[in-house]
N, C-alpha and C. Protein backbone atom coordinates (compact mmCIF):
# COMPACT_ATOMS: atom_id res chain seq x y z
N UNK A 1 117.13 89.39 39.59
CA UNK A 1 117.85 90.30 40.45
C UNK A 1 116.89 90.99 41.43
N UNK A 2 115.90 91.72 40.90
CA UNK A 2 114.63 92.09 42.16
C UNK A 2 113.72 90.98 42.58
N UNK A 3 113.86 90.10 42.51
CA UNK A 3 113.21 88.91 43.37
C UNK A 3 114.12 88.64 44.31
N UNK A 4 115.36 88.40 44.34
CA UNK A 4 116.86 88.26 45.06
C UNK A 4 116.64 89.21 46.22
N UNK A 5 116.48 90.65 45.54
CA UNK A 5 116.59 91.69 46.57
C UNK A 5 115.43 91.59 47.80
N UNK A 6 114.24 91.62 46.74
CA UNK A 6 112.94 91.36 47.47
C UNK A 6 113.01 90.21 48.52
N UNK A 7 113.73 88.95 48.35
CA UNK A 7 113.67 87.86 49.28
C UNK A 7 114.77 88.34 50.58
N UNK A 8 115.52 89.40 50.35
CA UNK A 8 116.40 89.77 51.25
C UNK A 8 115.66 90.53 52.05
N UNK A 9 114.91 91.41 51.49
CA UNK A 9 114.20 92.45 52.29
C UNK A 9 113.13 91.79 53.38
N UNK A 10 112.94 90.56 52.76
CA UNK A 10 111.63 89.79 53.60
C UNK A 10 112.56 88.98 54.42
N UNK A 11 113.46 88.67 54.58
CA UNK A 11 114.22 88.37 55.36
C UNK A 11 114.10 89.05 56.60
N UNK A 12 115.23 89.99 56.22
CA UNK A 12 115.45 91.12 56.96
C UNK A 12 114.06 91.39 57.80
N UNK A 13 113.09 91.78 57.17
CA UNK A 13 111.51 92.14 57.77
C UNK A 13 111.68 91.28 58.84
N UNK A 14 111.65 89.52 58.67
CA UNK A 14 111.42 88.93 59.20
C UNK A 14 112.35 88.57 60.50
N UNK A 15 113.70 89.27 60.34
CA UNK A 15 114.46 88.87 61.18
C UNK A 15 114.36 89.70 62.51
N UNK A 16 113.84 91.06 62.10
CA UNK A 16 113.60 92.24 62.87
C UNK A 16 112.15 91.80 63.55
N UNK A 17 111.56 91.36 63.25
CA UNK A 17 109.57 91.17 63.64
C UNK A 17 110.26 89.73 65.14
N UNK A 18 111.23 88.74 64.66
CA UNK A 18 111.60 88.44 65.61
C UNK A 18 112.31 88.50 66.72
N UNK A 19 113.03 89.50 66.73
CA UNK A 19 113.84 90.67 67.38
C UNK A 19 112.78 91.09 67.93
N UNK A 20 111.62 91.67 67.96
CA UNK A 20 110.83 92.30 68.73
C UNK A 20 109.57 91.96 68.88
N UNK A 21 109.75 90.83 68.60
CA UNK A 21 108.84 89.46 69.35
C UNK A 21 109.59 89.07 70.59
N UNK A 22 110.85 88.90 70.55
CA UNK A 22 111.60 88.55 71.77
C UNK A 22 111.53 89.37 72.52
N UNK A 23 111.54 90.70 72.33
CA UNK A 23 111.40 91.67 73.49
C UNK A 23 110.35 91.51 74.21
N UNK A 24 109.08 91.89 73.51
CA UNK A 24 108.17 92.40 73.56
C UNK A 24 107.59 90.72 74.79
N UNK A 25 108.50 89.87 74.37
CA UNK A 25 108.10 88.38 75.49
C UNK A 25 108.70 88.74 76.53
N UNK A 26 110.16 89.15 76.47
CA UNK A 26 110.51 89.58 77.55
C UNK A 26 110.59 90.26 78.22
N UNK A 27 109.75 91.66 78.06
CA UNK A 27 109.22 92.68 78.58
C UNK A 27 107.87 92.33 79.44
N UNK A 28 107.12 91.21 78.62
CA UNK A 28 105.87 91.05 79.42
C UNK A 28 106.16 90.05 80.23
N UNK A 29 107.26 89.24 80.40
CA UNK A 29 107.90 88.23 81.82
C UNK A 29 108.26 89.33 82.68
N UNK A 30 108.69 90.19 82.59
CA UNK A 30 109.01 91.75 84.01
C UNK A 30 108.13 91.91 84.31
N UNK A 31 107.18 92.21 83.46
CA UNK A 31 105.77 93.20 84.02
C UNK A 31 105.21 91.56 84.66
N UNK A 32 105.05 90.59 84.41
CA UNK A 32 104.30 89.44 84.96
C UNK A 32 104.62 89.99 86.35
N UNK A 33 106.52 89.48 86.38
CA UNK A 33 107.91 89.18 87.84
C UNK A 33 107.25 90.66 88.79
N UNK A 34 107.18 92.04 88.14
CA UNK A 34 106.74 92.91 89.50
C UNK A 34 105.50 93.27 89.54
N UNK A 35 104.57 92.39 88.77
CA UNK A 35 103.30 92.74 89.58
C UNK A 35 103.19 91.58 90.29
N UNK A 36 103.83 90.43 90.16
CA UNK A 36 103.96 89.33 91.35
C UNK A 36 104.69 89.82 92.55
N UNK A 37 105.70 90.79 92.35
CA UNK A 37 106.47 91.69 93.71
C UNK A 37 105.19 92.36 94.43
N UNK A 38 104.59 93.77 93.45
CA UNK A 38 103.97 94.44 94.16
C UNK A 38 102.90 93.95 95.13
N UNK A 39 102.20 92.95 94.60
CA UNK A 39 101.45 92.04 95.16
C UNK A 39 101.64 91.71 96.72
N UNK A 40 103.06 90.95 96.57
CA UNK A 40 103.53 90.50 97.76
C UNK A 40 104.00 91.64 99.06
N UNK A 41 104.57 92.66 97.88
CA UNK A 41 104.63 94.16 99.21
C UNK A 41 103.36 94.84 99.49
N UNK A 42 102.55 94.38 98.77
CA UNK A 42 100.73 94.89 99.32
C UNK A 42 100.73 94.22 100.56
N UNK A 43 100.63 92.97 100.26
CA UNK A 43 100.40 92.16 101.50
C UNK A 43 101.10 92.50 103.00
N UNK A 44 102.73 92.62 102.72
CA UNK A 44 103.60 92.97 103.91
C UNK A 44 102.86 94.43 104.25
N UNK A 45 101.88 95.37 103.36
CA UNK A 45 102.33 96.83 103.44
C UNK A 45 100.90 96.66 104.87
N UNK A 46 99.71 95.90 104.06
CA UNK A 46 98.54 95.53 104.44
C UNK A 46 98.86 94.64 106.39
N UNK A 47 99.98 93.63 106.45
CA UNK A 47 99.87 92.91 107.48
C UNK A 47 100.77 94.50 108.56
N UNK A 48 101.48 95.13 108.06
CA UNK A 48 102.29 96.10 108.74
C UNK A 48 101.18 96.73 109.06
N UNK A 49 100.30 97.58 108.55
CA UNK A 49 99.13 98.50 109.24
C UNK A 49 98.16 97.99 110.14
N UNK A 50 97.80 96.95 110.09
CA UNK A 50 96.89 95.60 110.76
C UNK A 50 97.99 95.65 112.10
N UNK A 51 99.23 95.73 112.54
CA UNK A 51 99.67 95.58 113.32
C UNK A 51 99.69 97.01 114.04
N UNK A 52 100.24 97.81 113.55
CA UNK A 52 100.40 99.05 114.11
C UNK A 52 99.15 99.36 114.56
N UNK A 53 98.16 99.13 113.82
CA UNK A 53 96.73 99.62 114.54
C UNK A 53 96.57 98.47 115.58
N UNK A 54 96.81 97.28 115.66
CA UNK A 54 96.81 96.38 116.77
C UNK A 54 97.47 97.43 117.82
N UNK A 55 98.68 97.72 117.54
CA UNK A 55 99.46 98.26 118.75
C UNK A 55 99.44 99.90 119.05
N UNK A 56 98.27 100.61 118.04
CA UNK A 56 97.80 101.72 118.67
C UNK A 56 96.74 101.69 119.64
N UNK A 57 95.60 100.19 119.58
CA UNK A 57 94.67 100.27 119.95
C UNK A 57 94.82 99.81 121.96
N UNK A 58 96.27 99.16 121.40
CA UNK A 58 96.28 98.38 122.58
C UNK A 58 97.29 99.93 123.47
N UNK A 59 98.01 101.14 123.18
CA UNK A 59 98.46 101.91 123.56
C UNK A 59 97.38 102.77 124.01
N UNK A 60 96.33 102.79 123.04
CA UNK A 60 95.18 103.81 124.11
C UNK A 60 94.70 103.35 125.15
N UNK A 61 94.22 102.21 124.79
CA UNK A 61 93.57 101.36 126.43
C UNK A 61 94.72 101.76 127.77
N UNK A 62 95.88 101.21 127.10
CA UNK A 62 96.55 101.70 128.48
C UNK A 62 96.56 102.99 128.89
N UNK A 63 96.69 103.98 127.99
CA UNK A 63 96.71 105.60 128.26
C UNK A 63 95.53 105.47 129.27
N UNK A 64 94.46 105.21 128.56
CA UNK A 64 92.88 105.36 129.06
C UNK A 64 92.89 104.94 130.37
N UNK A 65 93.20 103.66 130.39
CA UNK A 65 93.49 103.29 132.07
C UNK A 65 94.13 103.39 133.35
N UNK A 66 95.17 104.68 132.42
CA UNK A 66 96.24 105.13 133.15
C UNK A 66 95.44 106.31 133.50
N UNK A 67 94.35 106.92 132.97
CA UNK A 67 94.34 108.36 133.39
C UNK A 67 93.17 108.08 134.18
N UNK A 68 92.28 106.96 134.13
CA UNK A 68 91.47 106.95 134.86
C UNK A 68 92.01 106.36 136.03
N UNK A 69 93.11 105.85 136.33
CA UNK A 69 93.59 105.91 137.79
C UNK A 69 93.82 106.80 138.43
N UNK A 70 94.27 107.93 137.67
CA UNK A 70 94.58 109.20 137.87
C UNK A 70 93.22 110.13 138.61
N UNK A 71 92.56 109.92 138.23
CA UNK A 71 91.22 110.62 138.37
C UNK A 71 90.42 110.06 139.80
């Protein structure tokens, strides 16, 4: 009768340890999926500033050349 019980309990143990084996897999496939996101919005965040400073640098020249006509 307590060997019976005991093989239930190790069951059970065992049924739960795989229950959160599955999570614990599918928790670390998310964390893989958005640090493969963040990654990719680095890049967009990185090519967006690379531009804007393209198109600040190219807005001063003109200022600059505008005021030295001025002058």
């Amino acid at each position: 009768m307590l060997a019976a019980g005991a093989d239930r309990d190790v069951a059970e143990v065992r049924a739960e340890l795989r229950a959160h084996t599955g999570t614990l897999n599918a928790l670390r496939e998310d964390q893989v999926d958005l640090r493969d996101d963040v990654r990719g919005l680095r890049e967009e965040m990185r090519q967006g500033f690379s531009t804007v400073t393209t198109s600040l640098g190219q807005i001063i020249e003109l200022l600059d050349r505008d005021n030295q006509t001025d002058e």
